[in-house]
Protein backbone atom coordinates (compact mmCIF):
# COMPACT_ATOMS: atom_id res chain seq x y z
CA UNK A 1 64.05 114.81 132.44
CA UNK A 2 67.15 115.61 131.36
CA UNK A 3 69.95 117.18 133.72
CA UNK A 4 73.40 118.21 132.30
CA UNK A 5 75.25 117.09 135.46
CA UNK A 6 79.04 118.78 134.16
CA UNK A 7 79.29 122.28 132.46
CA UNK A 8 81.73 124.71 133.18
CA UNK A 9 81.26 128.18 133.36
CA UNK A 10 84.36 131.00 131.65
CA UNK A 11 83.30 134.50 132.94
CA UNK A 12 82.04 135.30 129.65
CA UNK A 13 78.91 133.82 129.67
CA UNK A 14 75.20 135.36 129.53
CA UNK A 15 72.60 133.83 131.96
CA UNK A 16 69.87 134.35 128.51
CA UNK A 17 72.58 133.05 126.37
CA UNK A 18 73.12 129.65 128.46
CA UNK A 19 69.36 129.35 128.84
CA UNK A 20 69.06 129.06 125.33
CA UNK A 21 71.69 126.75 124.48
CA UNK A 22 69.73 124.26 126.91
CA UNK A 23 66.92 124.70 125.45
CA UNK A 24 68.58 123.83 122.27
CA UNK A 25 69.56 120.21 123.80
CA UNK A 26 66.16 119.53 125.20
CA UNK A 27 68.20 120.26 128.34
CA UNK A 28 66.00 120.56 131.90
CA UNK A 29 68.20 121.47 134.15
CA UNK A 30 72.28 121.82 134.42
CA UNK A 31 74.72 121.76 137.08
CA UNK A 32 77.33 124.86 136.02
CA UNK A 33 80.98 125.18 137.73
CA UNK A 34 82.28 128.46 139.04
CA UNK A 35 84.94 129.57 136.43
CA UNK A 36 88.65 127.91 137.20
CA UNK A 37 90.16 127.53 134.01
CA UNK A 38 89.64 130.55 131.69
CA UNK A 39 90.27 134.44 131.96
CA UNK A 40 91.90 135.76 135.30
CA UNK A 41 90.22 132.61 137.25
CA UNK A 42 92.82 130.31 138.42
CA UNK A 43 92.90 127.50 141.08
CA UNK A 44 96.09 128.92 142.37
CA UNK A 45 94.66 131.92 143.43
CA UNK A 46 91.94 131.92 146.43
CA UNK A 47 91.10 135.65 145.66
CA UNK A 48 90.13 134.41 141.92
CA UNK A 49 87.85 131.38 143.49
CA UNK A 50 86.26 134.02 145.96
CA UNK A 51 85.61 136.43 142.68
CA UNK A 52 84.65 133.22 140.69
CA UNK A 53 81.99 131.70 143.19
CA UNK A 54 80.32 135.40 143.61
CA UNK A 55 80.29 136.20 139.74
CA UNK A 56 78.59 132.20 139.25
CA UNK A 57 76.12 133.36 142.31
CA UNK A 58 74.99 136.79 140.55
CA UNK A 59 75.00 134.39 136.95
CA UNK A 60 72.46 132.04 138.31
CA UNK A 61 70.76 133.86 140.97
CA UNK A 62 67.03 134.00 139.41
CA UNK A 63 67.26 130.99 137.93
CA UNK A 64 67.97 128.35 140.53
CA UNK A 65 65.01 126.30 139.33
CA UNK A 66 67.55 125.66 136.32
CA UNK A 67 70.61 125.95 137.17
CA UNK A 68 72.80 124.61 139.97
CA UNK A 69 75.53 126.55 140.92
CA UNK A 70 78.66 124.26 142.18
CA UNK A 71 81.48 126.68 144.04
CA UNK A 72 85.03 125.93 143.49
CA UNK A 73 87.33 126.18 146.19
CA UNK A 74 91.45 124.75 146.37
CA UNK A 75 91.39 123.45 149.99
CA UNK A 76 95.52 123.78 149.60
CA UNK A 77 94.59 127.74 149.82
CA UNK A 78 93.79 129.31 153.20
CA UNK A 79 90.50 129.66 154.29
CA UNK A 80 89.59 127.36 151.45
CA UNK A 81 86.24 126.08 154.00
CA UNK A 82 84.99 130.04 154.49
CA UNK A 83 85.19 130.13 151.28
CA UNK A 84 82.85 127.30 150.83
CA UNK A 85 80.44 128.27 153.57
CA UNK A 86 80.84 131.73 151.87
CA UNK A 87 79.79 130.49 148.45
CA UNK A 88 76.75 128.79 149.89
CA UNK A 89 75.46 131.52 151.87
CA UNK A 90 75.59 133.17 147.97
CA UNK A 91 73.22 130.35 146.87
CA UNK A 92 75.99 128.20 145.52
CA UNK A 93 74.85 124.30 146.48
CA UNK A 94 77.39 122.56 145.66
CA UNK A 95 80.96 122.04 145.04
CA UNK A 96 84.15 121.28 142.30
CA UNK A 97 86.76 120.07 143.89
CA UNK A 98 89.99 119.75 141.46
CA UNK A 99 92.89 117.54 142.81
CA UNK A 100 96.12 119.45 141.02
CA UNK A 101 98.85 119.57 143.64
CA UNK A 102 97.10 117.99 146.86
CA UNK A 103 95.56 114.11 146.76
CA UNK A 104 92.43 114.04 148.26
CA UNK A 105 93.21 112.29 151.43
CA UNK A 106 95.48 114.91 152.45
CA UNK A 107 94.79 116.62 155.76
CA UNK A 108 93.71 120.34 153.62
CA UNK A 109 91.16 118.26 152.11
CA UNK A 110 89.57 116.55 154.73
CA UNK A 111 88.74 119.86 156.81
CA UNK A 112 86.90 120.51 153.28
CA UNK A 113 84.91 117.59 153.70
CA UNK A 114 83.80 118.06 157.22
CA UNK A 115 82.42 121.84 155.67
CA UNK A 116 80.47 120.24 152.96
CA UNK A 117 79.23 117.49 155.00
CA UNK A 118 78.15 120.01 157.52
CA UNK A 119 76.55 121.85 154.53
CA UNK A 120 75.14 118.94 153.44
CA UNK A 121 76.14 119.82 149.79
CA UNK A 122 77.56 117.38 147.09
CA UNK A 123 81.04 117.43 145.72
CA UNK A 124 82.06 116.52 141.56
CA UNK A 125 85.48 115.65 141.83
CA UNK A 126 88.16 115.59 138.53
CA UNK A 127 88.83 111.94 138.04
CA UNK A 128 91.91 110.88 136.20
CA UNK A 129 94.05 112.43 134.09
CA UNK A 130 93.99 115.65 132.51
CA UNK A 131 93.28 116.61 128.69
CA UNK A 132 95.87 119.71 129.14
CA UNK A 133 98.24 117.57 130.19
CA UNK A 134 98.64 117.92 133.84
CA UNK A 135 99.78 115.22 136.31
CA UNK A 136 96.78 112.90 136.74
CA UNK A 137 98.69 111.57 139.43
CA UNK A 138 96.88 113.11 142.29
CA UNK A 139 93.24 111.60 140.76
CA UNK A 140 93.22 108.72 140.67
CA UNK A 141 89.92 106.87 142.06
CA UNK A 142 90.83 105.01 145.22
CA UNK A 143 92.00 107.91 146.57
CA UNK A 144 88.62 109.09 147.26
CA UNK A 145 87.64 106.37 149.38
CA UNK A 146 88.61 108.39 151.66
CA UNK A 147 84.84 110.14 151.45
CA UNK A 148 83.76 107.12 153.31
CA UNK A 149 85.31 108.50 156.43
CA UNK A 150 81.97 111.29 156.08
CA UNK A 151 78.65 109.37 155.65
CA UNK A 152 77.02 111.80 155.10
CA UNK A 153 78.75 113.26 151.79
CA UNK A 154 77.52 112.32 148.34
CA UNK A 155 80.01 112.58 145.42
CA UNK A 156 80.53 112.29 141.91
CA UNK A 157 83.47 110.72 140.25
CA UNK A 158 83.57 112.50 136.91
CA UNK A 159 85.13 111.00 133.42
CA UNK A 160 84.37 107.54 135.16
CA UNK A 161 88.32 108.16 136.70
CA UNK A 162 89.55 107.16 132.93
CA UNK A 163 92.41 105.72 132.18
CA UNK A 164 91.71 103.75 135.71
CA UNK A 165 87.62 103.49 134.78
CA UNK A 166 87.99 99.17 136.47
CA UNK A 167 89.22 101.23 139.52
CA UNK A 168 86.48 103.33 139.66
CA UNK A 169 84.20 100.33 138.74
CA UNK A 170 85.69 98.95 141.96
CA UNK A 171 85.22 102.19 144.28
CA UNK A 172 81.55 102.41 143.39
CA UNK A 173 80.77 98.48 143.53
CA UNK A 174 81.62 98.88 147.23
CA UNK A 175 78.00 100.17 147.91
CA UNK A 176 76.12 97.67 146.03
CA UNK A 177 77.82 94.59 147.24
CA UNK A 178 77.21 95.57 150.91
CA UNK A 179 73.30 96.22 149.88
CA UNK A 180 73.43 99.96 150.34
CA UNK A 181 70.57 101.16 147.77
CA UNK A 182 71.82 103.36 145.09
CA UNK A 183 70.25 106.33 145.86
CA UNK A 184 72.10 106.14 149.28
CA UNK A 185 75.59 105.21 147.91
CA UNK A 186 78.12 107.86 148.42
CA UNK A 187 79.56 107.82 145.03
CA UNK A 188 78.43 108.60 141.31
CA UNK A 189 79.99 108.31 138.66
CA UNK A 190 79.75 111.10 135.71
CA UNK A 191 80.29 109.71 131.77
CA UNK A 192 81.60 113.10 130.32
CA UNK A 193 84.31 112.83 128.18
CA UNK A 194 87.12 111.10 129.85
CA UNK A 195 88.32 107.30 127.67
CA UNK A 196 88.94 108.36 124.06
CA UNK A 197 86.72 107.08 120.95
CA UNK A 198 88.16 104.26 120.77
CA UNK A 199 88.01 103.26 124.56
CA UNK A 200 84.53 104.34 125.41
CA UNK A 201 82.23 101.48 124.16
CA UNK A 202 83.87 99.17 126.63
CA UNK A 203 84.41 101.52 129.16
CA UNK A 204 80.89 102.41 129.44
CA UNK A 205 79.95 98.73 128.80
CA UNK A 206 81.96 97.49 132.27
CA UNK A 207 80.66 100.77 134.21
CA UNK A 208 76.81 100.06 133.15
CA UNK A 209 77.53 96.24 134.01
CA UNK A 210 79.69 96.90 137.19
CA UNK A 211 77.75 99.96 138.92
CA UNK A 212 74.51 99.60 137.04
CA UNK A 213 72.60 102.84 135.22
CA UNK A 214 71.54 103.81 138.92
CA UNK A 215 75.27 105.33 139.90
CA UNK A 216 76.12 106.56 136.18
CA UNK A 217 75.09 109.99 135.05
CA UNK A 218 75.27 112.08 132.02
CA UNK A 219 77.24 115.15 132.08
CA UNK A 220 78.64 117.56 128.68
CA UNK A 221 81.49 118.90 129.92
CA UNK A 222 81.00 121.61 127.70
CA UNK A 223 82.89 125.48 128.23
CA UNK A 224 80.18 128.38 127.76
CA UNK A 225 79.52 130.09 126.35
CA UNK A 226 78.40 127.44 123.89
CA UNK A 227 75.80 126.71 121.25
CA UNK A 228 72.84 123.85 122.17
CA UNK A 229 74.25 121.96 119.23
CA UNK A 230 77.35 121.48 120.81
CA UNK A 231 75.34 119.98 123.90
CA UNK A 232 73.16 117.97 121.71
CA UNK A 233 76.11 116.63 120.05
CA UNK A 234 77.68 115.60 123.41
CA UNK A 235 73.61 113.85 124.11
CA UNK A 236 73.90 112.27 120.93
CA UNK A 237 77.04 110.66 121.29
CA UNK A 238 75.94 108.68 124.60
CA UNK A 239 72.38 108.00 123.14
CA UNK A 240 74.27 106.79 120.40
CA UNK A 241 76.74 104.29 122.65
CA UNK A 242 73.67 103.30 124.42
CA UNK A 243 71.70 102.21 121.22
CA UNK A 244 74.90 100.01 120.74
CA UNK A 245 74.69 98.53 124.26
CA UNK A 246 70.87 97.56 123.94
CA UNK A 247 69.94 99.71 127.13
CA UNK A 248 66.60 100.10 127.83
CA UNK A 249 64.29 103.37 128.29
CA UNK A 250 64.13 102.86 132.06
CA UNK A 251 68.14 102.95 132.39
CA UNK A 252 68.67 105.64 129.57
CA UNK A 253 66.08 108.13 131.37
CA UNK A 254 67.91 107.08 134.72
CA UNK A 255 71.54 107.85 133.26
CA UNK A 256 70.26 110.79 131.17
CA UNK A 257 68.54 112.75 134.32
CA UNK A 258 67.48 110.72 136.87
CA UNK A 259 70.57 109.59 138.81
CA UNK A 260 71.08 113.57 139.13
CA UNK A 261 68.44 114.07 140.19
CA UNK A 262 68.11 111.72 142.93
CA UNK A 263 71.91 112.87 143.95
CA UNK A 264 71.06 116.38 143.82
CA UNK A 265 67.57 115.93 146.03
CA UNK A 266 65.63 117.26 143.21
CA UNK A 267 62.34 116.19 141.53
């Protein structure tokens, strides 16, 4: 199986037309964001989040089998946690969280937490720094220890928190030195695009030898609406890393799908 664990959503998007690109990349299931970055959807706005959870809602609602609908919600905003427990009444089971102007151990963030850990959901967090050009400042990977404080939450840290991937390394390793089985850990760790070209051999070479295949999982971080070739492509490029690094089938089908899967509760 394989499950694209990072796509984002625009608003512009067909639910036949991102069906089929996934079936172009031999793609099983996908996680896909609310909107937050394109159109009249904007993380500063908590009316735009509201609009952009119910339009992802009505996008995937007869096709939950396949797709995974993650809400996104700015817990700086009021009511940031109705919105939440909003979005998952809509069928939304999961949730983006986006660090841009609050650090996620701030006090706005943690009443987020104790919503999804109520709800039992997972959170993807933004790792590291930001292609646009934003202040990475307020991502940066130990800051999210702070998820420890809720034992119940499971997270993802996406990008593998590039350009601080050893402090992720470090975050995750916490788990798996105290004996905690992966599949109970509280953190992930996605390996969408994050370290450039030149970076990403030995990035993912530390992360596979540091947190093991069992916390790493594949995500595109592709924009739809999008071809499957462009998804391939992304595929490609990690089979193609992993060829390099000798990995075996076991730990490829566990990066490609099954860590995902076992984060998500799915089969």
């Amino acid at each position: 199986m394989i499950i694209d664990a990072h796509i984002h959503c625009s608003g512009d998007e067909k639910v036949d037309d991102v069906l089929q690109a996934l079936d172009g990349a031999a793609v099983d299931k996908a996680i896909v964001l609310a909107p937050f970055l394109t159109g009249n959807y904007t993380l500063g706005d908590g009316a735009s989040l509201r609009g952009a959870n119910q339009y992802l809602a009505r996008l995937i609602a007869n096709h939950t089998d396949r797709l995974i609908g993650f809400a996104v919600v700015n817990p700086s905003l009021g009511n940031a946690s109705e919105d939440l427990r909003h979005a998952h009444d809509l069928g939304l089971s999961g949730l983006k969280m986006v660090p841009a102007g609050w650090y996620p151990y701030d006090d706005c963030a943690h009443r987020i937490y104790e919503a999804a850990s109520v709800l039992k959901i997972p959170i993807l967090f933004h790792s590291g720094i930001f292609i646009d050009g934003k202040s990475g400042r307020f991502c940066r990977p130990a800051f999210y220890e702070v998820i420890r404080d809720y034992p119940n939450l499971r997270v993802t840290l996406a990008h593998l928190g590039w350009p601080w991937a050893d402090e992720a390394n470090a975050v995750g390793l916490i788990d798996l030195i105290n004996g905690v089985p992966p599949d109970k850990s509280q953190f992930r760790f996605d390996i969408s695009f994050g370290a450039p070209p030149v970076y990403r051999f030995e990035v993912l070479r530390k992360a596979i030898a540091v947190l093991t295949p069992e916390l790493l999982q594949f995500g595109s971080d592709v924009f739809l609406p999008c071809s499957g070739e462009l998804i391939k492509s992304r595929i490609n490029d990690v089979s193609e890393l992993l060829e390099r690094l000798d990995i075996d089938k076991r730990s490829r089908e566990r990066i490609m799908g099954g860590t995902a899967a076992a984060w998500l509760g799915i089969s």
